[in-house]
C-alpha atoms as a PDB file:
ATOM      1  CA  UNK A   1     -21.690  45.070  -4.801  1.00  0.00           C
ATOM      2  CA  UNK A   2     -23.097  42.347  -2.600  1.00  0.00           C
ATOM      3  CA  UNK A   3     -27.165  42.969  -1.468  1.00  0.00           C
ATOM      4  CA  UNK A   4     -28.857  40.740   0.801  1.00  0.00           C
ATOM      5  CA  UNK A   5     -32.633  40.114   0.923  1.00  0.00           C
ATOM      6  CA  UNK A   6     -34.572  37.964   3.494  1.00  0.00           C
ATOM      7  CA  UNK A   7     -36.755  35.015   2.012  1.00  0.00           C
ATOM      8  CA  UNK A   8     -37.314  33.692   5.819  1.00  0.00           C
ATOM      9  CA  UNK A   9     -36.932  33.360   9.218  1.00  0.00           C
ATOM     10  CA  UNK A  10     -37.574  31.513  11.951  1.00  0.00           C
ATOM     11  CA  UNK A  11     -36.509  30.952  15.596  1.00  0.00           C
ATOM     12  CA  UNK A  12     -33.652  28.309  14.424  1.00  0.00           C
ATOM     13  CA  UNK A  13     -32.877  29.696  11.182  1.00  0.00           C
ATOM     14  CA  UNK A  14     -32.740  32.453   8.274  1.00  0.00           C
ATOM     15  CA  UNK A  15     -32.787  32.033   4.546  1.00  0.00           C
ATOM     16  CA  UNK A  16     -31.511  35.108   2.293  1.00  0.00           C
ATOM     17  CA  UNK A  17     -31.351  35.493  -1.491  1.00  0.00           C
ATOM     18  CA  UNK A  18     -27.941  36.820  -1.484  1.00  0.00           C
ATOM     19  CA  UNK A  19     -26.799  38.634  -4.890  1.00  0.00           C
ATOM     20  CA  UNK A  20     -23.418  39.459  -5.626  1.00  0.00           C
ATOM     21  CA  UNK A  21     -22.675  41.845  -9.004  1.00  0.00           C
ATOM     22  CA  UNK A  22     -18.939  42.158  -8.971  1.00  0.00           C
ATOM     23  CA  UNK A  23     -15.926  41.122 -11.300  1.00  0.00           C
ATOM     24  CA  UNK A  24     -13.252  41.244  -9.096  1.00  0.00           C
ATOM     25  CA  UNK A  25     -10.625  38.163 -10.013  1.00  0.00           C
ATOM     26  CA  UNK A  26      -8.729  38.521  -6.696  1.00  0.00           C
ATOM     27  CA  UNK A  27      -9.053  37.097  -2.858  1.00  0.00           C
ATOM     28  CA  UNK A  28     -10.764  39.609  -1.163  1.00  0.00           C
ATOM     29  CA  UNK A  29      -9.570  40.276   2.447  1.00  0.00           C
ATOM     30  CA  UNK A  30      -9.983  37.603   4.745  1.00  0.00           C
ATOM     31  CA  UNK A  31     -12.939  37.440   7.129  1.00  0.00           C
ATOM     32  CA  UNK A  32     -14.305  35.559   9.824  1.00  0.00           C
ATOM     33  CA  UNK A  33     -17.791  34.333   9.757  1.00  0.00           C
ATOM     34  CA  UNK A  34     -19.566  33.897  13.083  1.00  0.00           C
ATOM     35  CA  UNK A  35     -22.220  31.375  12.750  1.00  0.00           C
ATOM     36  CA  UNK A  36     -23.320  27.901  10.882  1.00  0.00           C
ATOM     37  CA  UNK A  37     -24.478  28.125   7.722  1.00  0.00           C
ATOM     38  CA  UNK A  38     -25.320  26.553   3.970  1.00  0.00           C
ATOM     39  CA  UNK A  39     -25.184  28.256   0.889  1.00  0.00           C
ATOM     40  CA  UNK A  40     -26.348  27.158  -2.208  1.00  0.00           C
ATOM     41  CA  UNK A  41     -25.921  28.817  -5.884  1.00  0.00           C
ATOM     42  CA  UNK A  42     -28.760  29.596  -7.638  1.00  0.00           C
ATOM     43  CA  UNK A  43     -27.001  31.525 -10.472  1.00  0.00           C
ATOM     44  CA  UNK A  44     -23.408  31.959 -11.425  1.00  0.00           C
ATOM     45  CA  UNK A  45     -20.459  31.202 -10.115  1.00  0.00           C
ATOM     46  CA  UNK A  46     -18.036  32.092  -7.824  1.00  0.00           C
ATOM     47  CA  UNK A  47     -14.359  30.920  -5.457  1.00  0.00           C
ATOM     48  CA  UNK A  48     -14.150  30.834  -1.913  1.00  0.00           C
ATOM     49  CA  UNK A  49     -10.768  29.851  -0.435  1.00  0.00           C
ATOM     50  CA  UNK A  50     -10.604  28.242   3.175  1.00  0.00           C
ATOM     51  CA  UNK A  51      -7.805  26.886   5.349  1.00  0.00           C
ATOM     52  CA  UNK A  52      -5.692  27.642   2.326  1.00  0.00           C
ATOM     53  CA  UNK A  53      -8.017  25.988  -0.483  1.00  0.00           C
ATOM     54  CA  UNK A  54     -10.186  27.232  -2.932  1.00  0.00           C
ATOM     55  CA  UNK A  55     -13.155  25.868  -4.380  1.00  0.00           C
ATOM     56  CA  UNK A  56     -15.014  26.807  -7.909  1.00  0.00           C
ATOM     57  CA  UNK A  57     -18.676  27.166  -6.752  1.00  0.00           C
ATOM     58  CA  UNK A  58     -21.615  27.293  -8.746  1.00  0.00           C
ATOM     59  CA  UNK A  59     -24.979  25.523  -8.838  1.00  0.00           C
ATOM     60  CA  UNK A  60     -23.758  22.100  -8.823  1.00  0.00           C
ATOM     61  CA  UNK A  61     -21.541  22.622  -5.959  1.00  0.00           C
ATOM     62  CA  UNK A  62     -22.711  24.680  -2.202  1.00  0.00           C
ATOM     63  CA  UNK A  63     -20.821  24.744   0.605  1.00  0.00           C
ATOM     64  CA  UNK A  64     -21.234  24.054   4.359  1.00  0.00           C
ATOM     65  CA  UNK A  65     -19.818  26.841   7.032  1.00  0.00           C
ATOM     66  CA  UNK A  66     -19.175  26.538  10.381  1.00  0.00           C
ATOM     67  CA  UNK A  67     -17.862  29.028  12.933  1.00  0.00           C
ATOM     68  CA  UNK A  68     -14.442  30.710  13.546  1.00  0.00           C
ATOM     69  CA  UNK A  69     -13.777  29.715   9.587  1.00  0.00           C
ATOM     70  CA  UNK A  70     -11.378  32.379   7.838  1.00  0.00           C
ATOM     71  CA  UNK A  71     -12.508  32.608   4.320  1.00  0.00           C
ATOM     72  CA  UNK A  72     -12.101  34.762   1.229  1.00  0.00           C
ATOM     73  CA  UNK A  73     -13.965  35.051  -1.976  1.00  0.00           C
ATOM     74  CA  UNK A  74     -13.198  36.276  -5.837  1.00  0.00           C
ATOM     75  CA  UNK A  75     -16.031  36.393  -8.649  1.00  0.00           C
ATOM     76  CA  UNK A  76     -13.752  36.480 -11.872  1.00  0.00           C
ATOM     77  CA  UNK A  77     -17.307  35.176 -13.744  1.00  0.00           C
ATOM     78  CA  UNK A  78     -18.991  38.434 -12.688  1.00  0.00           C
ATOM     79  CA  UNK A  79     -22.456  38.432 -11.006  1.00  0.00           C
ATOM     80  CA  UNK A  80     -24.070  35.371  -8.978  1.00  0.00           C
ATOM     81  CA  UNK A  81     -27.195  34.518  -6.765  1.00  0.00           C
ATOM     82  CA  UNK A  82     -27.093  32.011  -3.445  1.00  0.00           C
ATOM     83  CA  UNK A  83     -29.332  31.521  -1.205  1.00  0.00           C
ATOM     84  CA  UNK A  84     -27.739  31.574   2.217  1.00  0.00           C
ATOM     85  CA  UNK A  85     -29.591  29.679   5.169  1.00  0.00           C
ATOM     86  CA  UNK A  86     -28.100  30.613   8.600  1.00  0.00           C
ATOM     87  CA  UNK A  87     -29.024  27.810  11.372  1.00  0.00           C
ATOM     88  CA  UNK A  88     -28.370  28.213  15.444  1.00  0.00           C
ATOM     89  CA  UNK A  89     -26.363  25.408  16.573  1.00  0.00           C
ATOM     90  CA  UNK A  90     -28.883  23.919  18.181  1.00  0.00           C
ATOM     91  CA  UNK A  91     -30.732  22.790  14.570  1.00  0.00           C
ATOM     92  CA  UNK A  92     -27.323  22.695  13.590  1.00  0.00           C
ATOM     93  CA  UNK A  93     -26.508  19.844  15.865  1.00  0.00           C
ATOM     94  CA  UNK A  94     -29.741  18.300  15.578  1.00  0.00           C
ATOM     95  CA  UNK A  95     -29.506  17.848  11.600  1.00  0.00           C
ATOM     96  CA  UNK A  96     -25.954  18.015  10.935  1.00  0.00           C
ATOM     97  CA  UNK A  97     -24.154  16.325  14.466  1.00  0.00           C
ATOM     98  CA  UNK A  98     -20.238  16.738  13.713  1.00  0.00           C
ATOM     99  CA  UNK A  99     -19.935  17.297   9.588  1.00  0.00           C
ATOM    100  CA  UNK A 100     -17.427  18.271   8.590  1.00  0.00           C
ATOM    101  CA  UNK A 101     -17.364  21.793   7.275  1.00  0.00           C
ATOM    102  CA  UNK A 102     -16.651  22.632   3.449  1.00  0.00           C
ATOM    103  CA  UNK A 103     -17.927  21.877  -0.201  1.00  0.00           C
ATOM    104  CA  UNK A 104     -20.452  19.225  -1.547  1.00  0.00           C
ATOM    105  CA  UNK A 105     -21.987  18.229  -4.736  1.00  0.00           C
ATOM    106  CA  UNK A 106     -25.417  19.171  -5.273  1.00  0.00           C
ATOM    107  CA  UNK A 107     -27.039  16.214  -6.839  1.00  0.00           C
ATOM    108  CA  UNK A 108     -30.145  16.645  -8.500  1.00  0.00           C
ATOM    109  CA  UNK A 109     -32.758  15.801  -5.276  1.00  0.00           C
ATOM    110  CA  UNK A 110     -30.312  18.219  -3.536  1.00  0.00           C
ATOM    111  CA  UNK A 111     -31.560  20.816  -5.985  1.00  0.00           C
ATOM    112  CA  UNK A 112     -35.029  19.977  -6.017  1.00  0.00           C
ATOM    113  CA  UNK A 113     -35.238  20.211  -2.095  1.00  0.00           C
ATOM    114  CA  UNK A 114     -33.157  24.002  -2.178  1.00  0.00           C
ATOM    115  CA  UNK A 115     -36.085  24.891  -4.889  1.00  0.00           C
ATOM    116  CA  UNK A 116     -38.777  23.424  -3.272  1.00  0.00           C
ATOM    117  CA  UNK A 117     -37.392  25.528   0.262  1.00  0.00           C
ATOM    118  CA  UNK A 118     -37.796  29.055  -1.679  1.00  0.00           C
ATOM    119  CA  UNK A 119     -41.218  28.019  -3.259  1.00  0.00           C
ATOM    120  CA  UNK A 120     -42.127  26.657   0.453  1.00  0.00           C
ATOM    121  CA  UNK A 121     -41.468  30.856   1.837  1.00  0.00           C
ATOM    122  CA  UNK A 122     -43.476  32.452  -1.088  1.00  0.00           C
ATOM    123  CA  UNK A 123     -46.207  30.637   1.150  1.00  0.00           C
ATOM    124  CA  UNK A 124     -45.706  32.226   4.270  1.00  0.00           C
ATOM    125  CA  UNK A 125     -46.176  29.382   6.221  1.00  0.00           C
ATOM    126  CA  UNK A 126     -42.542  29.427   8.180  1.00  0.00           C
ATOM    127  CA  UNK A 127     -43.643  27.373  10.950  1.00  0.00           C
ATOM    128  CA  UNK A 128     -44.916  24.226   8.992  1.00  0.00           C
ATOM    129  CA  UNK A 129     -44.205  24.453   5.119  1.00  0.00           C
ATOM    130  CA  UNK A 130     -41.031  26.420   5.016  1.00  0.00           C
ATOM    131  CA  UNK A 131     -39.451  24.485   7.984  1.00  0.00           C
ATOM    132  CA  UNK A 132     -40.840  21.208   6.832  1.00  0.00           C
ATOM    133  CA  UNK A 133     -38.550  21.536   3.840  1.00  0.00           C
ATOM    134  CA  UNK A 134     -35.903  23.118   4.974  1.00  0.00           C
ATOM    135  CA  UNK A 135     -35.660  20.193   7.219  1.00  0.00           C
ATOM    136  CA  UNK A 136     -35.389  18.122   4.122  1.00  0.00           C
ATOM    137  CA  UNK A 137     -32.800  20.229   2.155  1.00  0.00           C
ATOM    138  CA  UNK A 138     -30.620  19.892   5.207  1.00  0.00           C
ATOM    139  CA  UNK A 139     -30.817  16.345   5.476  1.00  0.00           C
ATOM    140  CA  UNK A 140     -30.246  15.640   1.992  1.00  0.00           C
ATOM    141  CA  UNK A 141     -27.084  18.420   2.642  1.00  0.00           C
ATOM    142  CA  UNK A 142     -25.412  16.540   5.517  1.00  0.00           C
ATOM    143  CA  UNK A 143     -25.753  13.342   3.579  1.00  0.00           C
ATOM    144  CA  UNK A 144     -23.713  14.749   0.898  1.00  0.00           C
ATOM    145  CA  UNK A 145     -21.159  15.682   3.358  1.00  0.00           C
ATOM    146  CA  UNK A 146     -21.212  12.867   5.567  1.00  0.00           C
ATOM    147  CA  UNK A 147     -21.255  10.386   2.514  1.00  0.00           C
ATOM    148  CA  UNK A 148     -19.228  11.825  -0.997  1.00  0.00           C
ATOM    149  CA  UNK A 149     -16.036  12.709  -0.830  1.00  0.00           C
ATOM    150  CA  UNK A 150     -14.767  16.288   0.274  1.00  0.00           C
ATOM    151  CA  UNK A 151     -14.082  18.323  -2.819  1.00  0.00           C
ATOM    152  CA  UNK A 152     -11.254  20.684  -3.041  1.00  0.00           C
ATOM    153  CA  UNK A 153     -10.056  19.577   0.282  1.00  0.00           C
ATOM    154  CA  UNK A 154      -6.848  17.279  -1.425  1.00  0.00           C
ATOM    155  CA  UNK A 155      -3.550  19.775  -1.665  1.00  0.00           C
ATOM    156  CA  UNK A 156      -1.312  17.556  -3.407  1.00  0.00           C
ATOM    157  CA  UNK A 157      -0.159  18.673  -6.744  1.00  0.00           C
ATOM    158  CA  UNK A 158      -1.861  15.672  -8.699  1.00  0.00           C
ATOM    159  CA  UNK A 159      -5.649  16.345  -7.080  1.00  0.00           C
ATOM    160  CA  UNK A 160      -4.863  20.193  -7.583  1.00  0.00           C
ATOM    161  CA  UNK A 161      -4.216  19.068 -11.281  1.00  0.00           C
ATOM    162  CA  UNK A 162      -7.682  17.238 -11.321  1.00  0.00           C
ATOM    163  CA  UNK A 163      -9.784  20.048  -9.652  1.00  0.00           C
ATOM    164  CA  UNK A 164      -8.563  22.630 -12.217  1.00  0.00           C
ATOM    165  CA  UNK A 165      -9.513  19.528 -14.801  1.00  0.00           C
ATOM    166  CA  UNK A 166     -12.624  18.934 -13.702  1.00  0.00           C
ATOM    167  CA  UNK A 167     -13.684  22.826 -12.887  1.00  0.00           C
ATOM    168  CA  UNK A 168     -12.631  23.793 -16.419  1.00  0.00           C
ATOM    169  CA  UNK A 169     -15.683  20.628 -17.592  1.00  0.00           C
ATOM    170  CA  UNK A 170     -17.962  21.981 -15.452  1.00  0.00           C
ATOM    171  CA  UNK A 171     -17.653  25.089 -16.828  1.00  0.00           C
ATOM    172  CA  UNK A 172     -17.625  23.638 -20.411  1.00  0.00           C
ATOM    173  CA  UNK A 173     -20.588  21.641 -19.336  1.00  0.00           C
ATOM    174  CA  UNK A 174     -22.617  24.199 -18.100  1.00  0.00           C
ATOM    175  CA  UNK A 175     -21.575  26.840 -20.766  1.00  0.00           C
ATOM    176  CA  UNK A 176     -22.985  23.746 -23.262  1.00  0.00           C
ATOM    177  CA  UNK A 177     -19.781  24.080 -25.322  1.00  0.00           C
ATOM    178  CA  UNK A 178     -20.472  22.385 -28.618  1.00  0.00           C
ATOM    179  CA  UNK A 179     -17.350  19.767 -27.396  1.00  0.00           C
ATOM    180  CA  UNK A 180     -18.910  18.721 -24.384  1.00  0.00           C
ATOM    181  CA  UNK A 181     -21.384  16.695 -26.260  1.00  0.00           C
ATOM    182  CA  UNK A 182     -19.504  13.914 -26.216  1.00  0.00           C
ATOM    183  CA  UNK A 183     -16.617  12.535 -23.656  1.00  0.00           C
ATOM    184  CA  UNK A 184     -14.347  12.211 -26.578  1.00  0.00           C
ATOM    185  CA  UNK A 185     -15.052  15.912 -27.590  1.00  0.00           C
ATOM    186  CA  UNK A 186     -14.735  17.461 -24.015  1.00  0.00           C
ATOM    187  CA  UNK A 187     -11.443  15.984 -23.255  1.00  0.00           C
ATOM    188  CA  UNK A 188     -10.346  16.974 -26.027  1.00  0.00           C
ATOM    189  CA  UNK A 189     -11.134  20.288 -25.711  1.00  0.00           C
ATOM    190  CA  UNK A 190      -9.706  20.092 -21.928  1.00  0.00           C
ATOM    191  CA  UNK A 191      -6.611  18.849 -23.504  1.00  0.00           C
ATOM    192  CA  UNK A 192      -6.465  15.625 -21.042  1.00  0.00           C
ATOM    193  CA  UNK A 193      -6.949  11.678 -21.758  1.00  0.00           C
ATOM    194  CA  UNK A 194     -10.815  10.595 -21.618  1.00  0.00           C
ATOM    195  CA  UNK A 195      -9.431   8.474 -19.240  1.00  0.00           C
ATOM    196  CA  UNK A 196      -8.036  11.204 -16.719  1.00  0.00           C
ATOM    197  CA  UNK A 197     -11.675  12.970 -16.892  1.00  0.00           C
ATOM    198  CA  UNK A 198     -13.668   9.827 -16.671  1.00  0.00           C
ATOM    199  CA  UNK A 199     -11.097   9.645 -13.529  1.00  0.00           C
ATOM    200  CA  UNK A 200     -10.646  12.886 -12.041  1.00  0.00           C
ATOM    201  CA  UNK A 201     -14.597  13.314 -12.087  1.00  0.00           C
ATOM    202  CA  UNK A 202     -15.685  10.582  -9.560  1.00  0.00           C
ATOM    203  CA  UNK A 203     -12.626  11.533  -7.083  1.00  0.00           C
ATOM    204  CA  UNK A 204     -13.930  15.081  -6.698  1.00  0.00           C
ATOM    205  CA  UNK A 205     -17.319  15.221  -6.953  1.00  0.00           C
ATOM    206  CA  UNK A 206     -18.151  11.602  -6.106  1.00  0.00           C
ATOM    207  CA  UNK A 207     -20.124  11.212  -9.748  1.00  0.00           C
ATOM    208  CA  UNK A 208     -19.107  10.539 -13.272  1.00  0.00           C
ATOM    209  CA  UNK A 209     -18.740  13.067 -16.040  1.00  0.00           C
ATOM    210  CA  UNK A 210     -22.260  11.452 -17.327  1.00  0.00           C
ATOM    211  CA  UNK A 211     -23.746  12.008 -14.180  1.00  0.00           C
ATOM    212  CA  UNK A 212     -22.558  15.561 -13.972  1.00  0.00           C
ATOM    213  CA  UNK A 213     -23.726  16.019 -17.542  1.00  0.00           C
ATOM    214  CA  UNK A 214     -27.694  14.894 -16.553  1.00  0.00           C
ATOM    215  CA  UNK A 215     -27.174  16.792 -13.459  1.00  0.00           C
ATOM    216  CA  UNK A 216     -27.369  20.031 -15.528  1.00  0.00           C
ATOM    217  CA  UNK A 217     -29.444  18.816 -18.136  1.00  0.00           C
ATOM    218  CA  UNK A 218     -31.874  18.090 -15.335  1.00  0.00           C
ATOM    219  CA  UNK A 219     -31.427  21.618 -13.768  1.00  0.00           C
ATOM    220  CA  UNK A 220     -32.541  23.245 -16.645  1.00  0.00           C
ATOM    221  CA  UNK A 221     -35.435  21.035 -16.936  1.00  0.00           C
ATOM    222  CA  UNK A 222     -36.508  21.656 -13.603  1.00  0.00           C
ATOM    223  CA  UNK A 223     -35.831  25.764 -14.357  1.00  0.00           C
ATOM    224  CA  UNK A 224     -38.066  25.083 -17.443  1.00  0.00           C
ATOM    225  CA  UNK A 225     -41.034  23.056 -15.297  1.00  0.00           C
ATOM    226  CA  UNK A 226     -40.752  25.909 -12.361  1.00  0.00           C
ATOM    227  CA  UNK A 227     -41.401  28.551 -15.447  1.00  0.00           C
ATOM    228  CA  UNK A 228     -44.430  26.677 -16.549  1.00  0.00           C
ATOM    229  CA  UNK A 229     -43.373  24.637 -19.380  1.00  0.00           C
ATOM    230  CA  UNK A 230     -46.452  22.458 -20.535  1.00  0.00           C
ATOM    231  CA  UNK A 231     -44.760  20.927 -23.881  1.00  0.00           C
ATOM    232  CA  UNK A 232     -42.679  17.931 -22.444  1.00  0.00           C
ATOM    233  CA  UNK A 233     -41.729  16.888 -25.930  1.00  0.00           C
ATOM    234  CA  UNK A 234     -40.484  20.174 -26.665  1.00  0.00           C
ATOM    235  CA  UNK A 235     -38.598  20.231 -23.419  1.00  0.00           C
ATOM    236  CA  UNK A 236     -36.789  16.894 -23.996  1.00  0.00           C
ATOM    237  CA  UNK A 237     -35.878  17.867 -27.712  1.00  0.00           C
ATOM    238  CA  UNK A 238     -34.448  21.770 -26.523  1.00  0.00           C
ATOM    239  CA  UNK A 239     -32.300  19.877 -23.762  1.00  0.00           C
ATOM    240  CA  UNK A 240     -30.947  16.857 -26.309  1.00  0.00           C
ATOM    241  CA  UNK A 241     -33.166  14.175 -24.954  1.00  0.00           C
ATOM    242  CA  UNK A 242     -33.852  11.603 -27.490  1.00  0.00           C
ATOM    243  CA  UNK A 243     -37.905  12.179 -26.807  1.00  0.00           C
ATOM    244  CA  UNK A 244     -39.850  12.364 -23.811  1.00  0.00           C
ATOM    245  CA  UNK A 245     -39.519   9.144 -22.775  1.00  0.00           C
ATOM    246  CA  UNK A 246     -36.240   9.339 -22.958  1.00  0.00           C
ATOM    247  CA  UNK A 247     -36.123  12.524 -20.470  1.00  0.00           C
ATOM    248  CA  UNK A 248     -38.846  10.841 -18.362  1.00  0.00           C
ATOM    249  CA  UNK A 249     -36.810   7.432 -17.964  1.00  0.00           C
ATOM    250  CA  UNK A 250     -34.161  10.059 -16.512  1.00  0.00           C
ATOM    251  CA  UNK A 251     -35.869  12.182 -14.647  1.00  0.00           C
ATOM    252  CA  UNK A 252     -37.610   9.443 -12.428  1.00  0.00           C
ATOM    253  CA  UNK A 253     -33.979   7.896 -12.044  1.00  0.00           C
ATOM    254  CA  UNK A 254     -32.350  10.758 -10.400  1.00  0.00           C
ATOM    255  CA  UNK A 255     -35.192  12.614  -8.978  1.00  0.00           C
ATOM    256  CA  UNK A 256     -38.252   9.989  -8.609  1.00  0.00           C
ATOM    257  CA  UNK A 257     -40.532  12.085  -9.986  1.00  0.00           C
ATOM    258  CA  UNK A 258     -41.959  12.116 -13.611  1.00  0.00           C
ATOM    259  CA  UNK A 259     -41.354  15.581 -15.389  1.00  0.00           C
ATOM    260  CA  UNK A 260     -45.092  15.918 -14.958  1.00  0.00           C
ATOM    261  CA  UNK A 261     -44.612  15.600 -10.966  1.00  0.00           C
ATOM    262  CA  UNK A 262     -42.048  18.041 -11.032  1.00  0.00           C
ATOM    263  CA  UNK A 263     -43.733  20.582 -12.721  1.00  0.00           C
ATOM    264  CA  UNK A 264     -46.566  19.603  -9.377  1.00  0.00           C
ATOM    265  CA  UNK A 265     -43.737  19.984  -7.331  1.00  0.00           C
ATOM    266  CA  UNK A 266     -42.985  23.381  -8.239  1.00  0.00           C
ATOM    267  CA  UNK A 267     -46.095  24.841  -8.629  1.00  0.00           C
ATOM    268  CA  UNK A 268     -46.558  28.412  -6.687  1.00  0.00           C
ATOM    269  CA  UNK A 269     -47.827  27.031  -3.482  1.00  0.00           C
ATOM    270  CA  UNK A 270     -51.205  29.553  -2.099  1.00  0.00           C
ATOM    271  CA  UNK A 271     -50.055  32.442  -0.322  1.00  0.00           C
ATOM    272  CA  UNK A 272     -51.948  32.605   3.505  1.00  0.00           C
END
């Protein structure tokens, strides 16, 4: 069951929380989507399958849409949440010229700007706050595109090897699987050479397993910080951080921001 509910709207674009509670492993029928769009996961994870390929999409990895694309989608994981911004091709042009169409990695200021978007329409100020950083997320999107490499996009037998590879350590990442831990452990567990993953990693997603592996961490520290989390030192220690400096030190180096900026970052903004 998919269910759709607006977040905001403007004159150039529309943001929806989309919600999708289904299990079903296969393609579902083919269909045509009519305008330009990003969508980013909040929750879950799901495949899409375009011009032939699929792609394993979850929070650390959104997708760009464009017109005229044929695409299908199966949910073997069960439920998931996006948030689906719809742009006219004027904005479209304006922020995103001729990208390319398809899948990107969503660093960590990627995900910062798509929470700081939804916090932006609890505001009600579409005109200024909402399209302010909306205008930001895009950006940051069309970078992505324009500059990492194009996931899932490689059909040749060896990169279809290292997309299942490195979509079966994302999962293991993100599903903190006592092996992931370590590179040794998660390679092991994949049943491939640390060398292959250490490999595969940067060739699909443009960023080392390491760099994956804060990616989450980070994710959940910024879920934590959005929730209100005052202890920092209890934060670091819950998300195996040697102490807070430790999670500060990383935290400024892929977001710029302190944990204690963050959590100013993603304060409710007043409603009004």
């Amino acid at each position: 069951m998919l269910s759709l509910q607006p977040v905001a709207a403007g004159p150039d674009f529309d943001i929806s929380a989309v919600a999708c509670r289904s299990d079903h492993t296969r393609w579902s029928p083919p269909e045509v989507h009519g305008g330009h769009r990003v969508v980013l996961v909040r929750r879950g994870r799901f495949r899409r399958r375009t011009d032939g390929t699929g792609a394993e999409l979850d929070p650390s990895l959104g997708y760009l849409g464009v017109p005229g694309e044929e695409e299908s989608f199966a949910h073997p994981a069960g439920g998931d949440d996006c948030t689906a911004i719809s742009v006219t091709p004027t904005l479209w042009h304006a922020t995103a010229g001729e990208t390319r169409a398809g899948a990107f990695y969503v660093d960590p200021p990627l995900d910062l700007a798509h929470r700081r978007v939804l916090l932006a329409a609890r505001s009600g100020d579409v005109d200024f706050a909402v399209t302010e950083q909306l205008l930001a997320l895009l950006a940051n999107a069309v970078t992505r595109t324009a500059t990492g490499p194009a996931p899932c996009t490689d059909s040749r037998p060896a990169a279809a090897r290292d997309r299942a590879l490195v979509a079966a350590a994302r999962e293991a990442i993100t599903a903190d699987h006592p092996a992931s831990g370590t590179l040794l452990g998660l390679a092991e567990l994949l049943g491939a050479s640390p060398y292959r993953l250490s490999r595969a990693f940067p060739r699909e997603l443009g960023v080392t397993v390491t760099h994956y592996r804060h990616r989450v961490r980070l994710a959940r520290a910024l879920d934590r910080l959005e929730a209100g989390e005052t202890s920092l030192g209890t934060l670091a220690a819950d998300l195996g951080y040697a102490d807070q400096a430790h999670l500060t030190r990383t935290a400024r180096h892929h977001l710029g921001h302190t944990p204690t900026a963050l959590r100013r970052l993603l304060a409710a903004p007043p409603s009004g």
